[in-house]
Protein backbone atom coordinates (compact mmCIF):
# COMPACT_ATOMS: atom_id res chain seq x y z
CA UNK A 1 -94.84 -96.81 -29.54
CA UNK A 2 -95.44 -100.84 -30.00
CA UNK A 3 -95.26 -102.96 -27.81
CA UNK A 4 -91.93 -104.86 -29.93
CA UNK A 5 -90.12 -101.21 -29.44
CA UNK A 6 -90.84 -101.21 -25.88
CA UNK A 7 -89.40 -104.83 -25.09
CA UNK A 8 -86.54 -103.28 -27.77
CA UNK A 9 -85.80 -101.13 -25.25
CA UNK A 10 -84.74 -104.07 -22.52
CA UNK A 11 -81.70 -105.02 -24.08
CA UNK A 12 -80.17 -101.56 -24.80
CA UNK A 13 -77.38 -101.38 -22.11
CA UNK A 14 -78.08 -97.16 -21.80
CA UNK A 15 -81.88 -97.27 -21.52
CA UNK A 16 -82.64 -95.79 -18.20
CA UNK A 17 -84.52 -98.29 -16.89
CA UNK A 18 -83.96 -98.45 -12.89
CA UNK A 19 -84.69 -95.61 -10.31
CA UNK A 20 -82.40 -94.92 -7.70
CA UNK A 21 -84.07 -97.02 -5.19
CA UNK A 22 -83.85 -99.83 -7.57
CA UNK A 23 -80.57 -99.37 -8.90
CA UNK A 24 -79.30 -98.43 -5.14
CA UNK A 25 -80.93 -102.47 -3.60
CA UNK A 26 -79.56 -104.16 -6.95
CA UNK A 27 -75.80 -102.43 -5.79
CA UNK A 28 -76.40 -104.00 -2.50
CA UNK A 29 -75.87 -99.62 -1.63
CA UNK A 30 -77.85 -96.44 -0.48
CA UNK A 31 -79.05 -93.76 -2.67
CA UNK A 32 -76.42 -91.50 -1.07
CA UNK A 33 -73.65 -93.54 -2.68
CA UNK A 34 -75.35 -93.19 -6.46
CA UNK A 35 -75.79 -89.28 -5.62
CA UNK A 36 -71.85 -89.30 -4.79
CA UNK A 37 -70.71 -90.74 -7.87
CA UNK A 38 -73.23 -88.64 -9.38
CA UNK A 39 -71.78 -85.62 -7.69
CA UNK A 40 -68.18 -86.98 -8.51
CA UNK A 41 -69.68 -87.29 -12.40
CA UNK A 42 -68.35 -90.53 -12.82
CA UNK A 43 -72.02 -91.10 -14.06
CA UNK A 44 -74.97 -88.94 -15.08
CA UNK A 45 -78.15 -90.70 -14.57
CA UNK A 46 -81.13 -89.10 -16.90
CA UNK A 47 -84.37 -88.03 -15.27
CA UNK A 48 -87.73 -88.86 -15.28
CA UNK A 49 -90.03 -86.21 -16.70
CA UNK A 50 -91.01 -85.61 -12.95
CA UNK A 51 -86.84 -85.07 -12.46
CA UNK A 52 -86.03 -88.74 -10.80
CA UNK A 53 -82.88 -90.23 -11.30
CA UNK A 54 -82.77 -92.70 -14.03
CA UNK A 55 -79.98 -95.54 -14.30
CA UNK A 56 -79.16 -98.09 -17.33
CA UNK A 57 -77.23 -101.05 -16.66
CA UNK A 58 -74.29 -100.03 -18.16
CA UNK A 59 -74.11 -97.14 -15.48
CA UNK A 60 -75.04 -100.14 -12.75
CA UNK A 61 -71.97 -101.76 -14.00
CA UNK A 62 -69.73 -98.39 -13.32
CA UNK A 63 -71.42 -97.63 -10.22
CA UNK A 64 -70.59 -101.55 -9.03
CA UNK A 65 -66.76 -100.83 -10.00
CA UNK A 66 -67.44 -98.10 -7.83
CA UNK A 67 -68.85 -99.71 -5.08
CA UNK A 68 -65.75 -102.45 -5.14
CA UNK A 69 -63.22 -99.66 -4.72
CA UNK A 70 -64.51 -98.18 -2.22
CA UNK A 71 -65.17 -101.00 -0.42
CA UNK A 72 -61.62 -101.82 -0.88
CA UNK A 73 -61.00 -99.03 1.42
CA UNK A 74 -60.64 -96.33 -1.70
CA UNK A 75 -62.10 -92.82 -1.15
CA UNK A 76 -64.93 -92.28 -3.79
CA UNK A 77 -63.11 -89.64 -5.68
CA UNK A 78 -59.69 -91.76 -5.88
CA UNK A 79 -62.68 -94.61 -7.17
CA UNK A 80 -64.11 -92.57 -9.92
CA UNK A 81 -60.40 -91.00 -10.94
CA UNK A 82 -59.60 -94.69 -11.28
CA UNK A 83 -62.70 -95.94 -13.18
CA UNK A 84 -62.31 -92.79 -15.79
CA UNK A 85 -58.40 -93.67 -16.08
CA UNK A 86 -59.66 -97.44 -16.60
CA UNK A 87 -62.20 -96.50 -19.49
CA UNK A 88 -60.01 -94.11 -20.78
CA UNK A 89 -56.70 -96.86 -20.80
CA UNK A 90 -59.68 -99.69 -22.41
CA UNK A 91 -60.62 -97.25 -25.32
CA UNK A 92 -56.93 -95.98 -25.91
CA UNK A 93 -56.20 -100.05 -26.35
CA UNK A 94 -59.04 -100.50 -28.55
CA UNK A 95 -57.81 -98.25 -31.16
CA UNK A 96 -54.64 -99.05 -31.02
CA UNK A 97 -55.53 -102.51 -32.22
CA UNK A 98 -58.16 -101.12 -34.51
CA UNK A 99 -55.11 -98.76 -36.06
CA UNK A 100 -52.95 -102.30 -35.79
CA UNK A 101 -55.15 -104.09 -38.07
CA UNK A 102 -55.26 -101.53 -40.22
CA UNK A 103 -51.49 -101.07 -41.12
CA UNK A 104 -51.51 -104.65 -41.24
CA UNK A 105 -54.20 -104.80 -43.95
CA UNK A 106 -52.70 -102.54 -46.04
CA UNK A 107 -49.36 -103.47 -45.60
CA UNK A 108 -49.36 -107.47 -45.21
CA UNK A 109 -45.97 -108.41 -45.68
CA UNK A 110 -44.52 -105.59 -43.03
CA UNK A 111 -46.43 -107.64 -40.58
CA UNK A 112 -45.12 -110.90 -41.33
């Protein structure tokens, strides 16, 4: 691999980059809390080829929703039932808009 696909690698938001120790002091959490959402599968980290937990930052960002829930007073499973309904409510908008703007560019005048 070059070194210009390595660096590639730093902005991809699902490149594993940060070990559970990491990813646990950048949450301001412990370990146990990433297993527990782990164990909830509200996220799968990958592993190392020696089997450590992996994280990307797009998982950091679920696992800080996470850690604002339950810091809210929220049990972790209520927290991760929320997040999933959250994602799931996001993408369900998304299309909707992306099915909008269809009908409205093949139909323009039903729209106006």
């Amino acid at each position: 691999m070059t070194a210009d696909g390595a660096y590639g690698r730093l902005d991809d938001e699902d490149y594993p980059a940060y070990t559970m120790g990491r990813a646990a002091e950048m949450l301001g959490t412990t370990p146990a809390f990433l297993r527990a959402i782990g164990e909830a599968r509200l996220i799968t980290p990958l592993r190392s080829e020696g089997g450590h937990r992996r994280y990307s930052r797009y998982q950091l960002r679920i696992a800080g929703r996470a850690r604002e829930l339950v810091d809210q007073g929220t049990p972790i499973e209520a927290a991760c039932r929320i997040i999933i309904l959250e994602d799931q409510l996001e993408e369900a908008q998304r299309l909707n808009a992306q099915y909008r703007r269809a009908a409205e560019a093949a139909n323009p005048t039903a729209a106006s």
